[in-house]
PDB file of N, CA and C in Angstrom:
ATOM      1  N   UNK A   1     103.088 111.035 114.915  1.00  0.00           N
ATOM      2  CA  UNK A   1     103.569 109.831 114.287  1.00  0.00           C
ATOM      3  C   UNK A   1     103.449 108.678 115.280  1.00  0.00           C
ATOM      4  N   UNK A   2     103.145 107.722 114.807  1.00  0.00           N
ATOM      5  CA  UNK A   2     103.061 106.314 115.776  1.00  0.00           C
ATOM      6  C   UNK A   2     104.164 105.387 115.561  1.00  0.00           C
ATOM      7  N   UNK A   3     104.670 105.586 116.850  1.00  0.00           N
ATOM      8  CA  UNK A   3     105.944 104.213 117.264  1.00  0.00           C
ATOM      9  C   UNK A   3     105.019 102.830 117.911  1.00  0.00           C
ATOM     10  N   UNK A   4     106.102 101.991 117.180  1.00  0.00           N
ATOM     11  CA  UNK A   4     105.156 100.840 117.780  1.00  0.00           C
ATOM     12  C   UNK A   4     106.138 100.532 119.232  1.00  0.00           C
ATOM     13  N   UNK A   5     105.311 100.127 120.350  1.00  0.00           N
ATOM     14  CA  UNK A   5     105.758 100.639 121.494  1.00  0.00           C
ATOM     15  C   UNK A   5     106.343  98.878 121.837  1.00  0.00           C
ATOM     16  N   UNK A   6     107.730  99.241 122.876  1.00  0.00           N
ATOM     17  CA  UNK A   6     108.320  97.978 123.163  1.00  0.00           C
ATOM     18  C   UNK A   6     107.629  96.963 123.906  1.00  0.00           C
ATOM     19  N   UNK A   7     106.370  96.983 124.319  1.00  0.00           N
ATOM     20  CA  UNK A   7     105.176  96.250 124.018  1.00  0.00           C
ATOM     21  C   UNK A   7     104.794  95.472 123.337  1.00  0.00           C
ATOM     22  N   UNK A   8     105.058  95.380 122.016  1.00  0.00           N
ATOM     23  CA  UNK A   8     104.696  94.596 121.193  1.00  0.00           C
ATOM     24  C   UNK A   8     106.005  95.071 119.656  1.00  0.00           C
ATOM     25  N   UNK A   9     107.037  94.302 119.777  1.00  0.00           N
ATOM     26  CA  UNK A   9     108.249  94.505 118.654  1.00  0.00           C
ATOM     27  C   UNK A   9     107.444  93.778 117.299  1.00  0.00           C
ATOM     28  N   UNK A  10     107.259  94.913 116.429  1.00  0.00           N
ATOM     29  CA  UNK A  10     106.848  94.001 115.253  1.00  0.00           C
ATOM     30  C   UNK A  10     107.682  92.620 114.666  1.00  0.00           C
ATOM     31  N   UNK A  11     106.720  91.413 114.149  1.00  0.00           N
ATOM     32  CA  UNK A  11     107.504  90.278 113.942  1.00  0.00           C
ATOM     33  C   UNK A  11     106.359  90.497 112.259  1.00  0.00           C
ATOM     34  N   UNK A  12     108.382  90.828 111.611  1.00  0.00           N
ATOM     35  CA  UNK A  12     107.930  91.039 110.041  1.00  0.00           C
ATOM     36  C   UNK A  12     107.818  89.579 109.594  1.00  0.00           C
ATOM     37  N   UNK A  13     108.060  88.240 109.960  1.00  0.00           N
ATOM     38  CA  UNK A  13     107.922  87.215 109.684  1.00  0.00           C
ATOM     39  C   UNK A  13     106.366  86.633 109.930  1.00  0.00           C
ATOM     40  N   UNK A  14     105.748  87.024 110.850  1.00  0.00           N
ATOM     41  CA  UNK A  14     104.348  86.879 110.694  1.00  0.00           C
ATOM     42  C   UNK A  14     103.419  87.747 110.189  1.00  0.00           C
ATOM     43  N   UNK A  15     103.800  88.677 109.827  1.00  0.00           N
ATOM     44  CA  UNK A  15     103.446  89.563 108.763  1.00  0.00           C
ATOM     45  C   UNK A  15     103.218  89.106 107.619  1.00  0.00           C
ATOM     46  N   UNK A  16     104.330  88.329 107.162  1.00  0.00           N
ATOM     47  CA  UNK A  16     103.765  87.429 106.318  1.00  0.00           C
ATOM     48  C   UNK A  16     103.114  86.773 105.845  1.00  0.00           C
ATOM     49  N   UNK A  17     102.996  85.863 107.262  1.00  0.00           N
ATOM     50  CA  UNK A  17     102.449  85.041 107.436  1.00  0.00           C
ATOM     51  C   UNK A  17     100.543  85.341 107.129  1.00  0.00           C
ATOM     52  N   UNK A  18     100.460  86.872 107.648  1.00  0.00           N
ATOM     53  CA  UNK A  18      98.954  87.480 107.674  1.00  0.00           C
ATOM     54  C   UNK A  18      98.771  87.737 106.314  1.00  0.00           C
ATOM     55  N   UNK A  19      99.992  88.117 105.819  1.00  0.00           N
ATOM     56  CA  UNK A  19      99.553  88.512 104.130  1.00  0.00           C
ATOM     57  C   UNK A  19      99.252  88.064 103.711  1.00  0.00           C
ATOM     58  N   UNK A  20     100.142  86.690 103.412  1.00  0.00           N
ATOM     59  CA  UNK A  20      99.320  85.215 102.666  1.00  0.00           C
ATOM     60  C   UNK A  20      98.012  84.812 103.003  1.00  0.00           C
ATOM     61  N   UNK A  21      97.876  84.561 104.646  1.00  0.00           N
ATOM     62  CA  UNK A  21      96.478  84.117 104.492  1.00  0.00           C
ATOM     63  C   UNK A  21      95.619  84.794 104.027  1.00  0.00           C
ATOM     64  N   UNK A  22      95.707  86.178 103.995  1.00  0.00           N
ATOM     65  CA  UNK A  22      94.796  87.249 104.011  1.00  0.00           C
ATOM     66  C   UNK A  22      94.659  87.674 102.358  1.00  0.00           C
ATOM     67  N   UNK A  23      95.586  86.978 102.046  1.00  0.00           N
ATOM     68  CA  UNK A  23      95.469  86.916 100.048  1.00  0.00           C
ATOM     69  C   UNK A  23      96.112  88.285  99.447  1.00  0.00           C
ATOM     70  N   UNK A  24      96.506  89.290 100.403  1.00  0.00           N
ATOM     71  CA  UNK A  24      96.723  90.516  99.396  1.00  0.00           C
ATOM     72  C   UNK A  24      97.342  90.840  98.469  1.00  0.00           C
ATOM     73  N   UNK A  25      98.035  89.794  97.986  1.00  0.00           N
ATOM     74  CA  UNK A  25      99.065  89.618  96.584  1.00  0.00           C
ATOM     75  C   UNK A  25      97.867  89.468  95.476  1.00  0.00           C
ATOM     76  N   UNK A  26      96.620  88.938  96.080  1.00  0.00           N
ATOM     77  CA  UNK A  26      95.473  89.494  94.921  1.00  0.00           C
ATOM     78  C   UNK A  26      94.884  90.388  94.828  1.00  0.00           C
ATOM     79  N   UNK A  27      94.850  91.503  95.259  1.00  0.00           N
ATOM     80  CA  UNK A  27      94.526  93.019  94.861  1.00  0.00           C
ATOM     81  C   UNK A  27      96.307  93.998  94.644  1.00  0.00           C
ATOM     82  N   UNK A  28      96.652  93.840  95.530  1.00  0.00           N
ATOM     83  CA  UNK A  28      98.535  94.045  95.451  1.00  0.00           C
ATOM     84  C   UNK A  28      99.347  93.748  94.617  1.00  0.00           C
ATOM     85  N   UNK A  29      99.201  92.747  94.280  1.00  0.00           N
ATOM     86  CA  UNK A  29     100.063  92.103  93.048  1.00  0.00           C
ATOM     87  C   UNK A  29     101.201  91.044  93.867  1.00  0.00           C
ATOM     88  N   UNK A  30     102.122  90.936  92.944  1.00  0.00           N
ATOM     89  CA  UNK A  30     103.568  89.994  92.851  1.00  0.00           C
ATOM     90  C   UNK A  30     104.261  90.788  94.273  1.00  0.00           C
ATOM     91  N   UNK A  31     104.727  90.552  95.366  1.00  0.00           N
ATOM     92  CA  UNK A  31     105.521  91.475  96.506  1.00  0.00           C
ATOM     93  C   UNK A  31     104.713  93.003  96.666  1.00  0.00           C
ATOM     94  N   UNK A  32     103.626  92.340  96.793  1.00  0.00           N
ATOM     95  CA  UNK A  32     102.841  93.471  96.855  1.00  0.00           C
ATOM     96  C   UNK A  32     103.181  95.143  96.174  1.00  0.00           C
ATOM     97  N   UNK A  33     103.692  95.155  94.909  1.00  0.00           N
ATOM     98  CA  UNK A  33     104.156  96.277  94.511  1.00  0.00           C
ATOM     99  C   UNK A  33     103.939  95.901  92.852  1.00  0.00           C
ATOM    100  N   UNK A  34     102.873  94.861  92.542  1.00  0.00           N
ATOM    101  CA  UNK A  34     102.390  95.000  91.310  1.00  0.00           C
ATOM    102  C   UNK A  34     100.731  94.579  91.071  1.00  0.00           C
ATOM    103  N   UNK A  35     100.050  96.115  91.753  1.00  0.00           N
ATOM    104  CA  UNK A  35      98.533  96.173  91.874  1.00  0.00           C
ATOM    105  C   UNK A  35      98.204  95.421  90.487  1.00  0.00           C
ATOM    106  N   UNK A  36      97.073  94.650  90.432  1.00  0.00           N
ATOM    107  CA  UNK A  36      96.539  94.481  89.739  1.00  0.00           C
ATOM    108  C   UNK A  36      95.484  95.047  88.552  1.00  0.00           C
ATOM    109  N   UNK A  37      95.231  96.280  89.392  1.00  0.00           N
ATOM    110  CA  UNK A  37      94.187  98.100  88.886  1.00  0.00           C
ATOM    111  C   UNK A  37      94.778  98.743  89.440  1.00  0.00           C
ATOM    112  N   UNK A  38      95.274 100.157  88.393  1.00  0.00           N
ATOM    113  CA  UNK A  38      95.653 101.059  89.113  1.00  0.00           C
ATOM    114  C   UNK A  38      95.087 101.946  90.314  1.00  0.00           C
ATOM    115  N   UNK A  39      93.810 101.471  90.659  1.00  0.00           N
ATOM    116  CA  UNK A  39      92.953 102.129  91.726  1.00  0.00           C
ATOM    117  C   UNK A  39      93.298 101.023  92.736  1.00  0.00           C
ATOM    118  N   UNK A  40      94.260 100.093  93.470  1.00  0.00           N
ATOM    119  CA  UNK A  40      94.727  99.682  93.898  1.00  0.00           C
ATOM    120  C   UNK A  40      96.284  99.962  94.409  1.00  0.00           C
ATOM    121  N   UNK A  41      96.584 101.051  95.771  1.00  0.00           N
ATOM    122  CA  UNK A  41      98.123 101.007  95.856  1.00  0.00           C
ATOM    123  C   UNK A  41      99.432 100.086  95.951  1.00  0.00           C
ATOM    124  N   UNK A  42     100.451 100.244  95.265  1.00  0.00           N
ATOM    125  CA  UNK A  42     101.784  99.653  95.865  1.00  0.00           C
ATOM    126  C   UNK A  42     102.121  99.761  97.022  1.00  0.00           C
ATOM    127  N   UNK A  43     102.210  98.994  97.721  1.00  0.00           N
ATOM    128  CA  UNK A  43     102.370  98.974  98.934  1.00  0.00           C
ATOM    129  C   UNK A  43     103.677  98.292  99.771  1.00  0.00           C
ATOM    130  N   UNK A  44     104.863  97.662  98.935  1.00  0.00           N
ATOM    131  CA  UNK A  44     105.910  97.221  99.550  1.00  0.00           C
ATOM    132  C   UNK A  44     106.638  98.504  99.544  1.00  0.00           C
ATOM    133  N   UNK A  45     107.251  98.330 100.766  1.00  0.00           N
ATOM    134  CA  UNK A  45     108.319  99.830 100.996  1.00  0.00           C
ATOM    135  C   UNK A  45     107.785 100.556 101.630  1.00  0.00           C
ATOM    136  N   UNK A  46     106.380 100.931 101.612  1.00  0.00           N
ATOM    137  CA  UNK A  46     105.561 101.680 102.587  1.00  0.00           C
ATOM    138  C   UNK A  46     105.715 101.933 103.912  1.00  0.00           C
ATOM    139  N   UNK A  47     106.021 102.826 104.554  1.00  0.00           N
ATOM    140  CA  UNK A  47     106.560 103.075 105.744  1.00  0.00           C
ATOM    141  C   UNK A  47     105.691 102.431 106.837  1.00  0.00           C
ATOM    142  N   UNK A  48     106.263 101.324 107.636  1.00  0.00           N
ATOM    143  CA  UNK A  48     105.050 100.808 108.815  1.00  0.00           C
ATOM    144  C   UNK A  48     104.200 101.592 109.549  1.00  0.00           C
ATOM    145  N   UNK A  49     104.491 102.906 109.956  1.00  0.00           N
ATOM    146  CA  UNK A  49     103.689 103.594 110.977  1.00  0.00           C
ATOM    147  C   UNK A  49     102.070 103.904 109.771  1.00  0.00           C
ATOM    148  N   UNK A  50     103.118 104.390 108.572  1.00  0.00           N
ATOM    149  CA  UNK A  50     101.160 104.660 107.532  1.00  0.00           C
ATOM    150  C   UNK A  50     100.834 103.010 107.737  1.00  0.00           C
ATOM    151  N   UNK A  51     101.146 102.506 107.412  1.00  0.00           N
ATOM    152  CA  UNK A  51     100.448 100.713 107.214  1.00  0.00           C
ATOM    153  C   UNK A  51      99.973 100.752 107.986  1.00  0.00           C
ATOM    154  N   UNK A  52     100.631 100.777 109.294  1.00  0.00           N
ATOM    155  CA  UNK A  52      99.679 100.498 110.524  1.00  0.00           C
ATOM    156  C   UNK A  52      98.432 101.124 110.638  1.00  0.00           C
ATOM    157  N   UNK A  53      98.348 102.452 110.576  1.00  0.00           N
ATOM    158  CA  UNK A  53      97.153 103.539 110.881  1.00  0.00           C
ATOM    159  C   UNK A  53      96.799 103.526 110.018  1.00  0.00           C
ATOM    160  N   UNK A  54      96.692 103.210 108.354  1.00  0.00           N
ATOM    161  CA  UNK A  54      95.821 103.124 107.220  1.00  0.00           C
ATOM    162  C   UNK A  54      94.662 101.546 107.781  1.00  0.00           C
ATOM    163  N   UNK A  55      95.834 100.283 108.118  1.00  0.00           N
ATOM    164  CA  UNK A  55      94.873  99.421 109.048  1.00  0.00           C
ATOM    165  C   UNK A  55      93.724  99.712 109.791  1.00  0.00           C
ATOM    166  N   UNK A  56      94.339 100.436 110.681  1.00  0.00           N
ATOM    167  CA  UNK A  56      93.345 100.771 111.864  1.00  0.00           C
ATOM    168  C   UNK A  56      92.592 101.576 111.383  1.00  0.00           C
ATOM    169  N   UNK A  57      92.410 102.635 110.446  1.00  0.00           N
ATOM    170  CA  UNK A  57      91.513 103.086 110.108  1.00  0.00           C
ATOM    171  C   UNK A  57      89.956 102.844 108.930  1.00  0.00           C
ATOM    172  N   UNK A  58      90.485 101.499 108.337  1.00  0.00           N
ATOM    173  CA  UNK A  58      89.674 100.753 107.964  1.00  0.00           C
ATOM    174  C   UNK A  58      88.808 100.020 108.643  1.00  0.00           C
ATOM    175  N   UNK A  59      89.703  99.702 110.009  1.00  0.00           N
ATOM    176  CA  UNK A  59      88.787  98.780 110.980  1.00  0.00           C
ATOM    177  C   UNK A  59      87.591  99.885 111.461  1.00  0.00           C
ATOM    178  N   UNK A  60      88.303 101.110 111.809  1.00  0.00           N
ATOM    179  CA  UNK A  60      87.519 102.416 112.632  1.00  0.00           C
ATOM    180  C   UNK A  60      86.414 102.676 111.428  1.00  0.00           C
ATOM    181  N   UNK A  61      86.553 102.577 110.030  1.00  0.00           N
ATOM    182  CA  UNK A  61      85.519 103.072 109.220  1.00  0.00           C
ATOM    183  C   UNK A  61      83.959 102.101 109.165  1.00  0.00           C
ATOM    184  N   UNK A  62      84.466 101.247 109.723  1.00  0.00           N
ATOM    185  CA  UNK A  62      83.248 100.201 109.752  1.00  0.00           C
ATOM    186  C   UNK A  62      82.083 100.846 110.403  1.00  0.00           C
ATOM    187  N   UNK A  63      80.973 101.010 109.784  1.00  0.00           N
ATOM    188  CA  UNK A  63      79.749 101.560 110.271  1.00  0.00           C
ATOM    189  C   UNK A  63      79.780 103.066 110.514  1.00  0.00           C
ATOM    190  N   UNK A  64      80.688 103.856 110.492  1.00  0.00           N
ATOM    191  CA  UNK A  64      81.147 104.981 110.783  1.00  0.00           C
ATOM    192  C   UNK A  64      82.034 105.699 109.565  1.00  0.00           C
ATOM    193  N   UNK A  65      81.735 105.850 108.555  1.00  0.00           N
ATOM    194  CA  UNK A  65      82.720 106.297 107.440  1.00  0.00           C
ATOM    195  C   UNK A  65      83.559 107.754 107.748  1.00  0.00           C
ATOM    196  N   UNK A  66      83.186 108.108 108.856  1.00  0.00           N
ATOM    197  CA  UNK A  66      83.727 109.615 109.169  1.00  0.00           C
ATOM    198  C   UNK A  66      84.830 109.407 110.192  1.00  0.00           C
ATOM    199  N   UNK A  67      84.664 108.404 110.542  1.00  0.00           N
ATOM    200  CA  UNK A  67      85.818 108.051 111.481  1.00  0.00           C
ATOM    201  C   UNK A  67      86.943 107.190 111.658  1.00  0.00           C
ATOM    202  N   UNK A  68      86.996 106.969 109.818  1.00  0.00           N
ATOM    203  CA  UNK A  68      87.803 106.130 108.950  1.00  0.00           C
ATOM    204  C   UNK A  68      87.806 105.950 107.238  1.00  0.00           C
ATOM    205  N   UNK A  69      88.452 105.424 106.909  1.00  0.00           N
ATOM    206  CA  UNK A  69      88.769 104.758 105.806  1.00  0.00           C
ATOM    207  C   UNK A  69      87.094 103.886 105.079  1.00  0.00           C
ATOM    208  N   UNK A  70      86.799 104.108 104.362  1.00  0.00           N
ATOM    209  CA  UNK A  70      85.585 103.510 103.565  1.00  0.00           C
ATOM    210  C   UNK A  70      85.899 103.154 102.383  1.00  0.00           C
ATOM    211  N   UNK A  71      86.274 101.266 102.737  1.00  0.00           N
ATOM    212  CA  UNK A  71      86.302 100.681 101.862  1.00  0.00           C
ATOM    213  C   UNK A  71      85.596  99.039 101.803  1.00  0.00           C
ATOM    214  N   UNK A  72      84.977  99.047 101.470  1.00  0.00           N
ATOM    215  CA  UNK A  72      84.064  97.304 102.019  1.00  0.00           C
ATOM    216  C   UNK A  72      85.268  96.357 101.620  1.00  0.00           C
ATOM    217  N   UNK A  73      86.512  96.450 100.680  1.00  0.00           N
ATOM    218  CA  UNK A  73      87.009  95.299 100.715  1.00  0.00           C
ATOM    219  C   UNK A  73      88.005  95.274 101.839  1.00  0.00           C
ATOM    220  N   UNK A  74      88.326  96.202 101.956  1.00  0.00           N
ATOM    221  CA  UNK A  74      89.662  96.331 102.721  1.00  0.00           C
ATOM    222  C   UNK A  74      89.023  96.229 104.380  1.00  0.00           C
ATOM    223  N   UNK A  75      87.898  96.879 104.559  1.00  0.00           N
ATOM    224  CA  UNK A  75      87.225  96.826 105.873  1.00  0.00           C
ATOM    225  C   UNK A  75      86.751  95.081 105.925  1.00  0.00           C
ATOM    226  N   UNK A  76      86.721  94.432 105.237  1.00  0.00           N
ATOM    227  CA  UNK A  76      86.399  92.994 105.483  1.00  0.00           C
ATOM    228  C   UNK A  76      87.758  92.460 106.041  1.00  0.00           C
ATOM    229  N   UNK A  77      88.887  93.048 105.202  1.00  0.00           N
ATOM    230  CA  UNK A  77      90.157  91.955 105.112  1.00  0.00           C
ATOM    231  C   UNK A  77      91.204  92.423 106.838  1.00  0.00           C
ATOM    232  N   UNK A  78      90.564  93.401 107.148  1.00  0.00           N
ATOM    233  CA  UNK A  78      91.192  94.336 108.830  1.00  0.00           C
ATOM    234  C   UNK A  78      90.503  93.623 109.671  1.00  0.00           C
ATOM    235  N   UNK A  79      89.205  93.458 109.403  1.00  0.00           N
ATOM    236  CA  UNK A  79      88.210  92.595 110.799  1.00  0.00           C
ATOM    237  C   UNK A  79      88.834  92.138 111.701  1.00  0.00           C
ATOM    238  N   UNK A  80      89.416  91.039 111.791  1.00  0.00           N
ATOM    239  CA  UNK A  80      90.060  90.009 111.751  1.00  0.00           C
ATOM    240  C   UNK A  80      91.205  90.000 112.808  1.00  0.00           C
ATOM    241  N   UNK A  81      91.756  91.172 112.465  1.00  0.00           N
ATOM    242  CA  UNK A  81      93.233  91.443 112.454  1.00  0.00           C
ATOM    243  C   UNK A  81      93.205  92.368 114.101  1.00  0.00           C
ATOM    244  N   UNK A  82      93.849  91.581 114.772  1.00  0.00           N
ATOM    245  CA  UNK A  82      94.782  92.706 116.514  1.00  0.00           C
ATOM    246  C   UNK A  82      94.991  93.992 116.193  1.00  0.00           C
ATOM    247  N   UNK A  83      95.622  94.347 117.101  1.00  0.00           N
ATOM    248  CA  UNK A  83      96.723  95.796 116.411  1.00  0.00           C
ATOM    249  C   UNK A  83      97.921  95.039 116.279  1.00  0.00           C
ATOM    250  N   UNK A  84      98.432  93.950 117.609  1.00  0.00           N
ATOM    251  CA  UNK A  84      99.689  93.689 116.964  1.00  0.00           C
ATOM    252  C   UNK A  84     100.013  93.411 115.503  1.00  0.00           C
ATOM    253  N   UNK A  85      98.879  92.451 115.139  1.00  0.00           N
ATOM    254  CA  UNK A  85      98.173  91.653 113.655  1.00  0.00           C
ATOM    255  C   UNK A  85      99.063  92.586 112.630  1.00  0.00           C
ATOM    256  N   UNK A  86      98.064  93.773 112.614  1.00  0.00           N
ATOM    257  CA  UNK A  86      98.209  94.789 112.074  1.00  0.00           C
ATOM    258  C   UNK A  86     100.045  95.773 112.141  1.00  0.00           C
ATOM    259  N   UNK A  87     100.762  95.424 113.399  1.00  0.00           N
ATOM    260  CA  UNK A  87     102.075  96.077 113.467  1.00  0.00           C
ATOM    261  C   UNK A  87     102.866  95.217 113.007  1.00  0.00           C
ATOM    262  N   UNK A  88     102.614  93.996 112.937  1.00  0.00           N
ATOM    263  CA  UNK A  88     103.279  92.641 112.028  1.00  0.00           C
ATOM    264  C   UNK A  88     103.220  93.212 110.587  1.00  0.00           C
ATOM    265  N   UNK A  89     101.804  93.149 110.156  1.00  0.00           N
ATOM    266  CA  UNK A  89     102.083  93.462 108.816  1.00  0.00           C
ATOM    267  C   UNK A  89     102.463  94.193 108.395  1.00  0.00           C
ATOM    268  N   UNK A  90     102.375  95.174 108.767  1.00  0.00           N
ATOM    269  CA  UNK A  90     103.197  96.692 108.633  1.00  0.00           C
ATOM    270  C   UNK A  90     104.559  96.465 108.593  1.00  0.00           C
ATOM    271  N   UNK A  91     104.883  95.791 109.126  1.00  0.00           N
ATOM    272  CA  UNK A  91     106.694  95.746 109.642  1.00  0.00           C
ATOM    273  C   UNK A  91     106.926  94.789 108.296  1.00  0.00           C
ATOM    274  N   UNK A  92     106.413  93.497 107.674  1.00  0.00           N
ATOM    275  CA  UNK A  92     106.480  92.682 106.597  1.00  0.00           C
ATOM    276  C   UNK A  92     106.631  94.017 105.167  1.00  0.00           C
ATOM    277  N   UNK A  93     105.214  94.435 104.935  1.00  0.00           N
ATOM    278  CA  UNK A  93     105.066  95.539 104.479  1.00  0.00           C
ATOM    279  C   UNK A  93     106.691  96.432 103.615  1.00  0.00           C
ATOM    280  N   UNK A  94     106.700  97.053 104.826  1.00  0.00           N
ATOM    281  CA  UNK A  94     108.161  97.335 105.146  1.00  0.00           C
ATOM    282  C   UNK A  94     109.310  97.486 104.787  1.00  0.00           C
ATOM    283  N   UNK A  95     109.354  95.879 104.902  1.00  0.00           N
ATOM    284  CA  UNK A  95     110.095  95.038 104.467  1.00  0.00           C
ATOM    285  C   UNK A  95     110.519  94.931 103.087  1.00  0.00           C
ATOM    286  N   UNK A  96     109.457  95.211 102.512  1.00  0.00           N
ATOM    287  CA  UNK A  96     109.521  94.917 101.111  1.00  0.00           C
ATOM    288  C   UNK A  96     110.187  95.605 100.248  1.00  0.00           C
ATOM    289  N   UNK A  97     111.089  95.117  99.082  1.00  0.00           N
ATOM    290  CA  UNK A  97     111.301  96.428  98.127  1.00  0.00           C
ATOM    291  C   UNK A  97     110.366  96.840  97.199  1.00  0.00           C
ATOM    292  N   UNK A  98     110.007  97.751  97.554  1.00  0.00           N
ATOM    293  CA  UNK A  98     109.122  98.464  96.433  1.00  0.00           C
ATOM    294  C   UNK A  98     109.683  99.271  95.343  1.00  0.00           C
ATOM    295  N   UNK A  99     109.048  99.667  94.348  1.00  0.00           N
ATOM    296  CA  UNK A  99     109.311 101.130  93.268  1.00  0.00           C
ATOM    297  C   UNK A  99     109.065 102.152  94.132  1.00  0.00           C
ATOM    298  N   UNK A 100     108.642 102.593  94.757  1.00  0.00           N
ATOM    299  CA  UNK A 100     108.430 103.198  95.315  1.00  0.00           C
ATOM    300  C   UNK A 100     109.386 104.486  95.834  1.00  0.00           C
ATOM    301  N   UNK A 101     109.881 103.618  96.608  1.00  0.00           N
ATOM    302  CA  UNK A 101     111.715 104.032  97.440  1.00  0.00           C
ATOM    303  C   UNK A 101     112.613 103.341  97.213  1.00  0.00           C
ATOM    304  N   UNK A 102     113.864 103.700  97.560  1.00  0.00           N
ATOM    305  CA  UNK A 102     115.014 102.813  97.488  1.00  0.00           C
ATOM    306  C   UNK A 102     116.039 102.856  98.586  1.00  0.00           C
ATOM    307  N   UNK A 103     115.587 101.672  99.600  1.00  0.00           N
ATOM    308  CA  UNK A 103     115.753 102.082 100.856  1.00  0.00           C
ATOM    309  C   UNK A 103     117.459 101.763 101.102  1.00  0.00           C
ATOM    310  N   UNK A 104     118.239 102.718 101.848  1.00  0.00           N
ATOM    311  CA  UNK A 104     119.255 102.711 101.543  1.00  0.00           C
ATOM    312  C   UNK A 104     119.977 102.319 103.107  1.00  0.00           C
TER     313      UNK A 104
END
């Protein structure tokens, strides 16, 4: 399992900040927990450590599909993105209430 290390404390407020620019409320939906296609996951509530490493493994699938995630949209929208980038959003993510769980 991956801890995000006291190195870098996720800041769920710029997480945000990456979501928006990064548009994912348009494949995600409304608080990211109303996909637009069901071949699209819910993703608020999602535990940060998967967010994070589902990230990174989109970035890792680039040119290499065996050594990641193969998806051309999602591998465009990771480019971009640090690891912190990526432990931000995760932590936003998170954050969120989803259907999912009901975090108590």
């Amino acid at each position: 399992m991956l801890a995000l290390s006291p190195a870098h404390a996720a800041d769920a407020a710029n997480g945000k900040v990456l979501a928006d620019a990064h548009n994912c409320a348009a494949c995600h939906g409304v608080g990211l927990n109303k996909p637009i296609s069901p071949e699209y996951p819910k993703l608020a509530g999602q535990h940060a450590d998967y967010i994070y490493w589902a990230l990174r493994q989109y970035q890792m699938g680039v040119g290499n599909p065996h050594m990641g995630r193969s998806n051309p949209i999602m591998q465009a929208q990771v480019q971009t993105l640090s690891q912190s980038d990526m432990k931000d959003l995760a932590a936003y993510i998170e954050s969120l209430r989803g259907d999912l769980i009901d975090k108590k």
